[in-house]
Protein backbone atom coordinates (compact mmCIF):
# COMPACT_ATOMS: atom_id res chain seq x y z
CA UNK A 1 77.59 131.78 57.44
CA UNK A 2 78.08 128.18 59.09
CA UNK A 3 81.80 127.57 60.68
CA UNK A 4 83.93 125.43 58.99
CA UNK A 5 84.63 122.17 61.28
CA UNK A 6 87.61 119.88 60.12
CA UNK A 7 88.12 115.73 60.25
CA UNK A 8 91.36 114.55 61.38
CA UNK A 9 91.74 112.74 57.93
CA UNK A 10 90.87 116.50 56.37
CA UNK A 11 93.69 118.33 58.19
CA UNK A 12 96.24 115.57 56.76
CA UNK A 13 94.64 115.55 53.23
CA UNK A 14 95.43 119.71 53.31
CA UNK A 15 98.92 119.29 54.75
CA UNK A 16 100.20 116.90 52.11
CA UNK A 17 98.88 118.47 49.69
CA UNK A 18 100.80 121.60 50.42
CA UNK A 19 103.79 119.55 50.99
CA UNK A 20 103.48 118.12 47.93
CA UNK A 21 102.91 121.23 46.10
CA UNK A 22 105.83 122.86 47.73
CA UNK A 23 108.10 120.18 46.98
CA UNK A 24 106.89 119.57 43.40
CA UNK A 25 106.17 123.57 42.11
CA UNK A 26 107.66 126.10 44.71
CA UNK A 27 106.69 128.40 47.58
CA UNK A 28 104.47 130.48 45.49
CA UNK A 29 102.71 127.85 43.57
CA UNK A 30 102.20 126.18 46.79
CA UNK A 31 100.35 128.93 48.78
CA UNK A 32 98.66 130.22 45.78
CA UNK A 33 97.46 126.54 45.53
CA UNK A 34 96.28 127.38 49.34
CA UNK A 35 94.42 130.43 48.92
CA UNK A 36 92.65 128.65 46.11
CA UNK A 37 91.28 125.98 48.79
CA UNK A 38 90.55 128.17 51.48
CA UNK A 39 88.91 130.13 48.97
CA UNK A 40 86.51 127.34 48.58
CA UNK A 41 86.38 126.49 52.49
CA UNK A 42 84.81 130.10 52.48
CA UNK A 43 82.03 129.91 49.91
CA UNK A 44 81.15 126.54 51.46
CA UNK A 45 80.94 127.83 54.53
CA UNK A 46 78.45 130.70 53.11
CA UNK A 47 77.09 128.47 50.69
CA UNK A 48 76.93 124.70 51.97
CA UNK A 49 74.70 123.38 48.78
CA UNK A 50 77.63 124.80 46.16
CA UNK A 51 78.57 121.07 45.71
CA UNK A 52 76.72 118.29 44.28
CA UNK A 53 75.47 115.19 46.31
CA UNK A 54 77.89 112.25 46.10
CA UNK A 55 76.00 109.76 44.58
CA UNK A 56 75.01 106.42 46.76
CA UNK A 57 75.68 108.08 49.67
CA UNK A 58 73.22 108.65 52.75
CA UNK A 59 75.24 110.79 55.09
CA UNK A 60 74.53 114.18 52.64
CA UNK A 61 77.97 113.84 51.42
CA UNK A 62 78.69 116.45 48.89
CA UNK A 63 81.43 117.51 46.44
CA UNK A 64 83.30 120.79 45.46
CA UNK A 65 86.14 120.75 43.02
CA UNK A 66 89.16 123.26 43.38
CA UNK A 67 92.06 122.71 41.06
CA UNK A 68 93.17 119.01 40.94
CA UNK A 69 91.21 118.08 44.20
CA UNK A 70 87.64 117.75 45.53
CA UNK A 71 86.52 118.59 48.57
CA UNK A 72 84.47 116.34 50.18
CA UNK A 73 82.31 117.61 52.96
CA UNK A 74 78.48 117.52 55.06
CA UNK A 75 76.47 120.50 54.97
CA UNK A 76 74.97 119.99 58.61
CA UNK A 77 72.69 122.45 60.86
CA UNK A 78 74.99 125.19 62.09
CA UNK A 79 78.65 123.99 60.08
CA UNK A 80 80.31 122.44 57.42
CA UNK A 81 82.39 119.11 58.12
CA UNK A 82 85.16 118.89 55.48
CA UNK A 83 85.97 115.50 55.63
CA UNK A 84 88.14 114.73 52.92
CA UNK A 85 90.22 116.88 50.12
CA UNK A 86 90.90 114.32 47.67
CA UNK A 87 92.31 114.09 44.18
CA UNK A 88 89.35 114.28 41.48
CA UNK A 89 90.50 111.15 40.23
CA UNK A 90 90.37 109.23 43.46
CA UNK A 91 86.74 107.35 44.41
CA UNK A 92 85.68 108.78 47.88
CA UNK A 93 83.95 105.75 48.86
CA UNK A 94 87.35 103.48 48.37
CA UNK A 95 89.07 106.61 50.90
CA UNK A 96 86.29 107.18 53.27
């Protein structure tokens, strides 16, 4: 299993979501919503090729969805790199 490693822009991405979430459905909602994402951080982190490529992209960019957000990450050597949780309808390259 790689390690998970985390971008700045990632860490904010997570904690507005979870604000938002809080503030728009509840406590509960919110950390289920939570659990849901850092159930996909884990199967990333066990298996990086579970998203799809991001097309035009040469960095290895790849995509995982979970709920109303994607995760955007780099399978690399020995970790993960979450870069980016965006919402699905968002275009990573205009937020990257």
């Amino acid at each position: 299993m790689r390690r998970l490693d985390f971008a700045r822009a990632a860490l904010a991405d997570l904690d507005a979501i979870y604000r938002h979430s809080l503030t728009e459905f509840g406590e509960a909602q919110a950390d289920h919503y939570a659990g849901m994402i850092d159930a996909a951080f884990q199967l990333l982190a066990e298996f990086p090729e579970a998203g799809v490529l991001v097309p035009d992209r040469v960095d290895g960019l790849r995509r995982r969805n979970v709920g109303a957000h994607a995760i955007l990450y780099q399978a690399l050597t020995n970790r993960v790199r979450i870069v980016r949780l965006l919402h699905q309808r968002m275009d990573p390259n205009r937020h990257l």
